[in-house]
N, C-alpha and C. Protein backbone atom coordinates (compact mmCIF):
# COMPACT_ATOMS: atom_id res chain seq x y z
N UNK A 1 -63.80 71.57 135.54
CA UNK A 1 -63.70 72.63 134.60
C UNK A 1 -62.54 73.53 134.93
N UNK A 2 -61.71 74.17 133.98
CA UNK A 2 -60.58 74.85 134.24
C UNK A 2 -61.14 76.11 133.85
N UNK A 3 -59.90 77.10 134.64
CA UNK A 3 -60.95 78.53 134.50
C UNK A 3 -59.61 79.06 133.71
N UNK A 4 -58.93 78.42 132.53
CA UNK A 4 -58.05 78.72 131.56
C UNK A 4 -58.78 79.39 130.39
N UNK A 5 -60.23 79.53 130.38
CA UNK A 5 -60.60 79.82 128.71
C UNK A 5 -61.55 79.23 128.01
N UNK A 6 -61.83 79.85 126.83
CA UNK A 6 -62.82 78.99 126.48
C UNK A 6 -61.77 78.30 125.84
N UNK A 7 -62.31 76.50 125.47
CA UNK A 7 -61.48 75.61 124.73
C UNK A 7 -61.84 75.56 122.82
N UNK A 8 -63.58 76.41 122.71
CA UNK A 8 -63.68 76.49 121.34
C UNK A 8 -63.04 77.41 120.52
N UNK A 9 -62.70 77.48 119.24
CA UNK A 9 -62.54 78.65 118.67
C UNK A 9 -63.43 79.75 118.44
N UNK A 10 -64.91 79.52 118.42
CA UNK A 10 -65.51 80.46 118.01
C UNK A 10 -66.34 81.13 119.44
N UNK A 11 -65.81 80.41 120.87
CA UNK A 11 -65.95 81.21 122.13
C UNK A 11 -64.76 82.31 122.43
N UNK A 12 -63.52 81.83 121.55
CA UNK A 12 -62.79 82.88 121.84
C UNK A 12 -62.18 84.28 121.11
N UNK A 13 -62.31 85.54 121.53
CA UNK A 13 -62.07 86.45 120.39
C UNK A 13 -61.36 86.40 119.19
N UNK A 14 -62.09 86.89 118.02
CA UNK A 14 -61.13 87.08 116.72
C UNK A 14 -59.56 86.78 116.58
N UNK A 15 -59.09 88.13 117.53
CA UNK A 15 -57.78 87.82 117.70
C UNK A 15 -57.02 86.90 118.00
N UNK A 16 -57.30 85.70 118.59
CA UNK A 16 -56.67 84.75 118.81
C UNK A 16 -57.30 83.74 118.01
N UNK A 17 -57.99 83.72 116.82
CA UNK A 17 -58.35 82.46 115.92
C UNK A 17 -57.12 82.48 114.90
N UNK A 18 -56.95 81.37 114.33
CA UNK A 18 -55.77 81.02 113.84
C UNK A 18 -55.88 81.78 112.08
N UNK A 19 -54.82 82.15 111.66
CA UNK A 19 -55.26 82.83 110.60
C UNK A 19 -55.75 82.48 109.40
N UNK A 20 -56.01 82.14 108.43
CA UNK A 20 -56.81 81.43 107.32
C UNK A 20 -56.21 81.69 106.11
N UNK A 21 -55.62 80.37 105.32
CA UNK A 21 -54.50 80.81 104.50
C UNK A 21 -55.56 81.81 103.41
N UNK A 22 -54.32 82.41 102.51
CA UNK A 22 -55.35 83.28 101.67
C UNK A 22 -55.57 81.95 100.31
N UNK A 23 -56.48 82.50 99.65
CA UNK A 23 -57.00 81.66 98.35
C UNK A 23 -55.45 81.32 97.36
N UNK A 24 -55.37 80.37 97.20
CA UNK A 24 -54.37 79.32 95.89
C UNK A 24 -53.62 78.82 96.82
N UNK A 25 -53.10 79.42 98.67
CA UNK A 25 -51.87 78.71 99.43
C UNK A 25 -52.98 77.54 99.54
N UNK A 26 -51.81 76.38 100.21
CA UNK A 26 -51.90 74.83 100.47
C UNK A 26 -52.46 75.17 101.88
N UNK A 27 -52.48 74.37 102.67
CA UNK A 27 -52.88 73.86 103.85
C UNK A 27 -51.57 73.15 104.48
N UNK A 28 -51.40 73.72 105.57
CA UNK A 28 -50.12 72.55 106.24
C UNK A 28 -50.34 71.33 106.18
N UNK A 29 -49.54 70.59 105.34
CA UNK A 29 -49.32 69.03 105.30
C UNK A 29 -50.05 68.47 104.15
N UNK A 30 -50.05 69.45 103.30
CA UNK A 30 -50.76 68.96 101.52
C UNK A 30 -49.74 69.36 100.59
N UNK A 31 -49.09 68.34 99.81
CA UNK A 31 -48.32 69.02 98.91
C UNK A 31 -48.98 69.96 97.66
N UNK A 32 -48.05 71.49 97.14
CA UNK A 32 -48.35 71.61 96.28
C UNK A 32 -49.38 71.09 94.90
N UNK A 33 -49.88 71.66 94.08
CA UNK A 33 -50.32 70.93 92.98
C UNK A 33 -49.17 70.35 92.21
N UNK A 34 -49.11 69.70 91.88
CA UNK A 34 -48.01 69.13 90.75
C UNK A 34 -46.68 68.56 91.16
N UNK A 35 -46.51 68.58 92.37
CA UNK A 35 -45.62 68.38 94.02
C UNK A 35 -45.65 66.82 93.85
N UNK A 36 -44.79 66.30 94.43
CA UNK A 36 -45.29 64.32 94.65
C UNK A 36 -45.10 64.69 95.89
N UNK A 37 -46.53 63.91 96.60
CA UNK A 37 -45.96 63.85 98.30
C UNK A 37 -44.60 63.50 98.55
N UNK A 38 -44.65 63.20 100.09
CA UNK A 38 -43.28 62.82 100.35
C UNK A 38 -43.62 61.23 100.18
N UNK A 39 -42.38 60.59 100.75
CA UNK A 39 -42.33 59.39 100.60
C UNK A 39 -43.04 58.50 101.29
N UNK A 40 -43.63 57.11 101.02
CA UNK A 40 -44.73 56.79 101.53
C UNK A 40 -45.97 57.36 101.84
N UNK A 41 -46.45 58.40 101.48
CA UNK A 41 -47.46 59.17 101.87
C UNK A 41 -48.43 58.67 100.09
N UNK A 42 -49.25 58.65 100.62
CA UNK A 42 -50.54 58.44 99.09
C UNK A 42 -50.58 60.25 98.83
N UNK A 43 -50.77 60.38 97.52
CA UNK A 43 -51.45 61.51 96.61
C UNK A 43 -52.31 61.51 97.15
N UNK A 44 -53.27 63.37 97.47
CA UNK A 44 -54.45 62.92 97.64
C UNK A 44 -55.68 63.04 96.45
N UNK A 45 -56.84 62.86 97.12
CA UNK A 45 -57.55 62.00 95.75
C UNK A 45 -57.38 63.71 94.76
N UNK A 46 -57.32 63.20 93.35
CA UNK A 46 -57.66 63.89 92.29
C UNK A 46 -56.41 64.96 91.73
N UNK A 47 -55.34 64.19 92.46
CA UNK A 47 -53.78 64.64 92.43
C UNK A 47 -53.20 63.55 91.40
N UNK A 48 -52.94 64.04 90.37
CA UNK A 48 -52.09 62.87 89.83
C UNK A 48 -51.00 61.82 90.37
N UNK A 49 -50.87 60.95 90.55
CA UNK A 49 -50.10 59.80 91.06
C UNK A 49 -48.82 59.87 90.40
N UNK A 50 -47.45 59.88 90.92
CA UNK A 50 -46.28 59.65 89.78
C UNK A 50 -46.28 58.30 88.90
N UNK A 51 -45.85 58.22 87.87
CA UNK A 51 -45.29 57.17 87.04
C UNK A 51 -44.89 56.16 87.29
N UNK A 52 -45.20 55.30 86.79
CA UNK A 52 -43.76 54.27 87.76
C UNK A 52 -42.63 53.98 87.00
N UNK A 53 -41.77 53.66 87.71
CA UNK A 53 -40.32 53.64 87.33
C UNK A 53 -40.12 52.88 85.47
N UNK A 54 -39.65 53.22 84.87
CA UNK A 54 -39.33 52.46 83.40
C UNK A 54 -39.08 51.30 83.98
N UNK A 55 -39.82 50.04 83.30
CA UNK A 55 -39.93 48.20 83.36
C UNK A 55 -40.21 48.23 85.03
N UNK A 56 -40.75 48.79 85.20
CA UNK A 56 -41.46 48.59 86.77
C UNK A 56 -42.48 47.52 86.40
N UNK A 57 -43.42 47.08 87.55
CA UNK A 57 -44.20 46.45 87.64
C UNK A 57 -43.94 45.09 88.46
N UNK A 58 -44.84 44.52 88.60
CA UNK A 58 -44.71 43.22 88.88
C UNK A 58 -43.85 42.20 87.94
N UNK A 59 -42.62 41.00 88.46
CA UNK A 59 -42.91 40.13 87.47
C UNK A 59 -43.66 39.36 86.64
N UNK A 60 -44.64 38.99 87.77
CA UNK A 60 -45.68 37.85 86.71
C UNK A 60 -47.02 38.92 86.13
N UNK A 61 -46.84 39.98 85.50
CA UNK A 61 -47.36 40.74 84.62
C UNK A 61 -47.41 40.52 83.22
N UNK A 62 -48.03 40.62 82.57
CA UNK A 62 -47.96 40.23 81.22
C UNK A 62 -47.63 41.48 80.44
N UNK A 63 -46.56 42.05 79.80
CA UNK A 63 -46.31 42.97 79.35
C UNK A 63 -46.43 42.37 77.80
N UNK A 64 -47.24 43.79 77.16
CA UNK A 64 -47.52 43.39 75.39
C UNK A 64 -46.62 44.60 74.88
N UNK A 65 -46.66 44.18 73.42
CA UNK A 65 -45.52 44.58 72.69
C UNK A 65 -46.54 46.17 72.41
N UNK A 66 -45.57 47.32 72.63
CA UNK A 66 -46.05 48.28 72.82
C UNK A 66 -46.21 48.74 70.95
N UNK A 67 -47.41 49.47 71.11
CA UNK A 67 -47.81 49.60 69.27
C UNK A 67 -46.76 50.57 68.96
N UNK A 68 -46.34 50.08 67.40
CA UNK A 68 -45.19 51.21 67.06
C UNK A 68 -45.74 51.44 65.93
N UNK A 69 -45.13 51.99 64.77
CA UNK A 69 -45.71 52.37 63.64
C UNK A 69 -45.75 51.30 62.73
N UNK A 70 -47.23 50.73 62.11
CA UNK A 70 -47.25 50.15 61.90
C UNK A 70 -47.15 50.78 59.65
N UNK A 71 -47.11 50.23 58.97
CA UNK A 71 -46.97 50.12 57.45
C UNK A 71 -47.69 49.56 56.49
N UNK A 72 -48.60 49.87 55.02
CA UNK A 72 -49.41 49.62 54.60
C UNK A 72 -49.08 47.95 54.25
N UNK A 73 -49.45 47.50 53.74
CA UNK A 73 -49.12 45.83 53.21
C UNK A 73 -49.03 46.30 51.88
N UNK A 74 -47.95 46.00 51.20
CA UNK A 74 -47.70 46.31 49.88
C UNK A 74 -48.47 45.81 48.38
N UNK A 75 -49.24 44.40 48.68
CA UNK A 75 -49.78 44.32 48.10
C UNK A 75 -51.22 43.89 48.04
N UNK A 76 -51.86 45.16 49.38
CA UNK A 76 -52.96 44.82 49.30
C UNK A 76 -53.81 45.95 48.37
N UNK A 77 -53.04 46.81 48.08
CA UNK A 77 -53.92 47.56 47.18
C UNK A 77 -53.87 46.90 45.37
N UNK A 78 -52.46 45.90 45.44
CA UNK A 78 -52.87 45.67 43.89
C UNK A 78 -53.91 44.55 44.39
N UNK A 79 -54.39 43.60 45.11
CA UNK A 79 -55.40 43.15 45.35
C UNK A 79 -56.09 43.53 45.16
N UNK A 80 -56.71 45.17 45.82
CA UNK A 80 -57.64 45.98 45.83
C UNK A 80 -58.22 46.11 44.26
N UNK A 81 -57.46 46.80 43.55
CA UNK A 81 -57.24 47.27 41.78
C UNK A 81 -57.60 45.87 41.39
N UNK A 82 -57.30 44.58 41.05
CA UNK A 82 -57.66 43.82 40.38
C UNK A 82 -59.00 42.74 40.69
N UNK A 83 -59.00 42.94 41.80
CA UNK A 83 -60.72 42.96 41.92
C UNK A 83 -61.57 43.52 42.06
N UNK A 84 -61.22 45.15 42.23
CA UNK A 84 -62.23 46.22 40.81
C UNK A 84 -62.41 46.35 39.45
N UNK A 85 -60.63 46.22 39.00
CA UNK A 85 -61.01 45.93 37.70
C UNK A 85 -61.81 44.58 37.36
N UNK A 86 -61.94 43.48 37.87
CA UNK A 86 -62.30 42.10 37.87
C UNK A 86 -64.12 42.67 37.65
N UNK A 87 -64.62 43.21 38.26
CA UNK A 87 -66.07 43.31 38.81
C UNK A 87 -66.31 44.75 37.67
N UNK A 88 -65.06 45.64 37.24
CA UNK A 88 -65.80 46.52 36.10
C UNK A 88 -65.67 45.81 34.55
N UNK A 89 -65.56 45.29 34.57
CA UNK A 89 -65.25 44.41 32.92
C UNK A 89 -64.36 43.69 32.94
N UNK A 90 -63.38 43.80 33.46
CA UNK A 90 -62.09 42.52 33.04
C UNK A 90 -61.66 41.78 33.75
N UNK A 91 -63.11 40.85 33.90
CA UNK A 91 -63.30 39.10 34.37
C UNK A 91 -62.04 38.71 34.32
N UNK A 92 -60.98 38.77 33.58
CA UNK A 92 -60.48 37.57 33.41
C UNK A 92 -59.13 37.74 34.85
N UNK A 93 -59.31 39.12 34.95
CA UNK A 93 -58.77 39.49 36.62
C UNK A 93 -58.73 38.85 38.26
N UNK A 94 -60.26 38.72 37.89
CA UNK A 94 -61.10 37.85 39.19
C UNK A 94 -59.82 37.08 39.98
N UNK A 95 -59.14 35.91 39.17
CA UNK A 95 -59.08 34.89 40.18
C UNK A 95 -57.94 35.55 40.76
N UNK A 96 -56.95 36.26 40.16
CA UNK A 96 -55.83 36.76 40.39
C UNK A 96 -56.03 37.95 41.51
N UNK A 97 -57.33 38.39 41.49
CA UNK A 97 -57.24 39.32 42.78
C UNK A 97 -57.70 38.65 44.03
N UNK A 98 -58.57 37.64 44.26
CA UNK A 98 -59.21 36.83 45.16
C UNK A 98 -57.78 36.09 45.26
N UNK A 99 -56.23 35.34 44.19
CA UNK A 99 -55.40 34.65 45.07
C UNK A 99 -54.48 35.73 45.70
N UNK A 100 -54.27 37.21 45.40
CA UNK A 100 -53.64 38.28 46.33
C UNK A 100 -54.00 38.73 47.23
N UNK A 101 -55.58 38.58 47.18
CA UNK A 101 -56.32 39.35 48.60
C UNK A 101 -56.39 38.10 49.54
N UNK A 102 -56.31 37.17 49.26
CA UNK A 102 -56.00 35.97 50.17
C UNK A 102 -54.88 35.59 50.72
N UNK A 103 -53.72 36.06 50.19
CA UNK A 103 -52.50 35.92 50.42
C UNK A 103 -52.21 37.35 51.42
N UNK A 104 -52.83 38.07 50.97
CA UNK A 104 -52.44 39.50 51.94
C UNK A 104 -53.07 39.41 53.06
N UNK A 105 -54.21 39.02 53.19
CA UNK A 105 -54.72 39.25 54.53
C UNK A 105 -54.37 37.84 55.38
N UNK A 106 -53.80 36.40 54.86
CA UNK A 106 -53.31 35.69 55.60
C UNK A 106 -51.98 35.86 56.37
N UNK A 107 -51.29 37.13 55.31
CA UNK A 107 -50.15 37.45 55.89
C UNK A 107 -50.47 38.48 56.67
N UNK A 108 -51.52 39.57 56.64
CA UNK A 108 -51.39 40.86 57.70
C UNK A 108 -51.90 39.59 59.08
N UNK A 109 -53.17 39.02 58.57
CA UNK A 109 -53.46 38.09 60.14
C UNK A 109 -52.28 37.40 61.03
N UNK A 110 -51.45 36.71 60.14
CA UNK A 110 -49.89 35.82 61.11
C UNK A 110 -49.05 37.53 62.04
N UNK A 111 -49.12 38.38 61.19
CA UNK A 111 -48.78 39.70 62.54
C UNK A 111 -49.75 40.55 62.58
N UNK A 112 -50.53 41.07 63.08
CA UNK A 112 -51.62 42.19 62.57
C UNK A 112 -50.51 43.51 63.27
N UNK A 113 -49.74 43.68 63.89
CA UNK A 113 -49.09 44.63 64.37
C UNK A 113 -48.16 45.04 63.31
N UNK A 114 -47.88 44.68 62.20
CA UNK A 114 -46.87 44.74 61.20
C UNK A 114 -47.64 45.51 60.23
N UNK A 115 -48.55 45.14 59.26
CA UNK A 115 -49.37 45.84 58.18
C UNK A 115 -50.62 46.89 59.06
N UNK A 116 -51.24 47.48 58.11
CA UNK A 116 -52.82 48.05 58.99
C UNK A 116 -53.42 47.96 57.95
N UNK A 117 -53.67 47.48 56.68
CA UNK A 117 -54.56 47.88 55.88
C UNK A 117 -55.38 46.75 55.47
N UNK A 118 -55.75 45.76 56.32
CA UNK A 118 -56.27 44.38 56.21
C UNK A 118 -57.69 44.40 55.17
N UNK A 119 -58.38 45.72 55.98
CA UNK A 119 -59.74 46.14 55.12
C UNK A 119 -59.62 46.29 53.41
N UNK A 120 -58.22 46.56 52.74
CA UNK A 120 -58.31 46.81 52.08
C UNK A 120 -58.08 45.86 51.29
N UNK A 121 -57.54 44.80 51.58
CA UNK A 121 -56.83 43.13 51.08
C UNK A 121 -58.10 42.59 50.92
N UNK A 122 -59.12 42.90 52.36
CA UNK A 122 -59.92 42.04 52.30
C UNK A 122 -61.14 42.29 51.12
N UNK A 123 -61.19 43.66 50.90
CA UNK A 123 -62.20 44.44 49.78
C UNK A 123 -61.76 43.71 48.22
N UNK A 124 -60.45 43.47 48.17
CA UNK A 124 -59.58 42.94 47.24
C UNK A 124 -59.91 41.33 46.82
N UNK A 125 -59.97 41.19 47.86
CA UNK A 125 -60.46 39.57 47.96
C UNK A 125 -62.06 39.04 47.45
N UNK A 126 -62.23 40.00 48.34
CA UNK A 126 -64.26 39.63 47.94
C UNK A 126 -64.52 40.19 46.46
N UNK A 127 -64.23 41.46 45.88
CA UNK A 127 -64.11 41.83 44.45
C UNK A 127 -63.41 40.78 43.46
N UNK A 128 -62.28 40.01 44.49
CA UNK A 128 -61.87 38.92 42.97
C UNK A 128 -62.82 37.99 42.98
N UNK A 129 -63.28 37.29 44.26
CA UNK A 129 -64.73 36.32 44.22
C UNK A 129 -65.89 36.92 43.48
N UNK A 130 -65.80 37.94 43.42
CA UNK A 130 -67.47 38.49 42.33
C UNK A 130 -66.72 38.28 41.13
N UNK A 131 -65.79 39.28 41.21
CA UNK A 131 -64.79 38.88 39.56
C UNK A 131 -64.65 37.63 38.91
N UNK A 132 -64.43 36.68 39.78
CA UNK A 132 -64.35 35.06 39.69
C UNK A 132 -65.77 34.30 38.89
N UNK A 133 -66.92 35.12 39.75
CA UNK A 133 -67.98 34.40 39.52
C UNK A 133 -68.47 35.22 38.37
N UNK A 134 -68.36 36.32 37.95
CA UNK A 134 -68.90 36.92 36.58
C UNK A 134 -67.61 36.38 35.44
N UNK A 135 -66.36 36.25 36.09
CA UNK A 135 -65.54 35.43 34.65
C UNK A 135 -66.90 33.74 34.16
N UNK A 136 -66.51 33.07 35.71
CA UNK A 136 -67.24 31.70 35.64
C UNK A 136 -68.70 31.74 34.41
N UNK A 137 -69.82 32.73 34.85
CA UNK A 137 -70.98 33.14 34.22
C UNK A 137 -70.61 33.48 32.52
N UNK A 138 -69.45 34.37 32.61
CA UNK A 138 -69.29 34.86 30.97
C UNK A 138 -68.88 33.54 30.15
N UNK A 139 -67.77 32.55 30.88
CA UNK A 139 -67.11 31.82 29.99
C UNK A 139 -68.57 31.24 30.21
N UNK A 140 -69.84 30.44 30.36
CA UNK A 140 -70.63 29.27 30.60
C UNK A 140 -71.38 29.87 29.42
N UNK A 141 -71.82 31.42 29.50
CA UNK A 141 -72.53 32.17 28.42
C UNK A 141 -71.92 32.01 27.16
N UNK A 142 -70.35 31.64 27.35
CA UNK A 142 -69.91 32.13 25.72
C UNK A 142 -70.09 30.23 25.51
N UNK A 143 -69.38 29.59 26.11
CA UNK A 143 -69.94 28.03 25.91
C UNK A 143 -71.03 27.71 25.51
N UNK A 144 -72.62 28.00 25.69
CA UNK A 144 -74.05 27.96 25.74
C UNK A 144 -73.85 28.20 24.42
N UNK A 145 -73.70 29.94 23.95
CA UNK A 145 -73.88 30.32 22.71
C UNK A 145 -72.83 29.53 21.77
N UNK A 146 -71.51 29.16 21.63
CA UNK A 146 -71.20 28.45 20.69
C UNK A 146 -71.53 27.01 20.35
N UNK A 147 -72.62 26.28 21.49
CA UNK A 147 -72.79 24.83 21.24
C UNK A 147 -74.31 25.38 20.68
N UNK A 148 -74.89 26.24 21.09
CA UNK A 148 -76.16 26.57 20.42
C UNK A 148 -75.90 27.07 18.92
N UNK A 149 -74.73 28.10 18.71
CA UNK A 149 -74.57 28.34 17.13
C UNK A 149 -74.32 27.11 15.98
N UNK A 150 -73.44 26.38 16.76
CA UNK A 150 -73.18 24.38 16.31
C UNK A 150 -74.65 23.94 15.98
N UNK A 151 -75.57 24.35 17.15
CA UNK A 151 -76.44 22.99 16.84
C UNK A 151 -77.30 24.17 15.65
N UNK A 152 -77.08 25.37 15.31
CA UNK A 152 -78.48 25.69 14.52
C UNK A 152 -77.72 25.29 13.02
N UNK A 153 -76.09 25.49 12.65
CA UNK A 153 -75.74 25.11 11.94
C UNK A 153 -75.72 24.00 11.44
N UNK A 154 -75.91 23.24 12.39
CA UNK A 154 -75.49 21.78 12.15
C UNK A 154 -77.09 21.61 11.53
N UNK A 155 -78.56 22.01 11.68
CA UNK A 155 -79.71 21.66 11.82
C UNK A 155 -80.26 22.25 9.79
């Protein structure tokens, strides 16, 4: 035992304990908030990490085409319109919106990063198939009734 002192801090008077930073300073050997350590040194936890360099990364990374602004598909809303109108009265619409809403959404699918409005091609599409099938029903109805008006005439 050496008769130098006590070796704890809290055996030895106030005055000689080390001083205690005040509240917001760092601690020796912590960078600032918003600071990047030095070099080679890790962030510590819950410090934001810097960026990495522009086209950093690994080579064998798979980098995807970053989203840019993408643009409505021009003709998926007349799709849209003619297989509503198709399904509110004017059957004869149907097939013509079911072959645009088919054509639009085969084209937003070959890029989907190019158009965004696929939902609306596709609403276009299914309205010309109802449109399609109430034209199909009207023309079979108007067929029925003119071979039935034939046969009462004919009788």
């Amino acid at each position: 035992m050496s008769n130098e002192g006590p070796s704890y801090p809290q055996d030895r008077p106030a005055q000689e304990w080390p001083a205690e930073q005040p509240y917001g300073q760092q601690q020796y050997g912590q960078p600032a908030y918003g600071q990047q350590p030095a070099y080679g040194q890790q962030p510590a936890y819950g410090q934001p990490s810097s960026p990495p360099a522009y086209g950093g990364g690994a080579p064998d990374q798979v980098r995807f085409h970053t989203p840019g602004p993408t643009v409505e598909h021009p003709q998926a809303t007349l799709a849209f319109v003619l297989g509503l109108l198709s399904v509110l009265g004017l059957t004869i619409l149907g097939p013509f919106g079911w072959y645009y809403g088919n054509k639009v959404v085969a084209e937003i699918d070959r890029d989907p990063r190019e158009f965004n409005n696929r939902g609306i091609a596709m609403a276009g599409k299914v309205l010309g198939i109802i449109g399609t099938v109430f034209l199909t029903l009207t023309v079979l109805a108007v067929v029925v009734l003119i071979v039935a008006a034939v046969l009462l005439a004919a009788a």
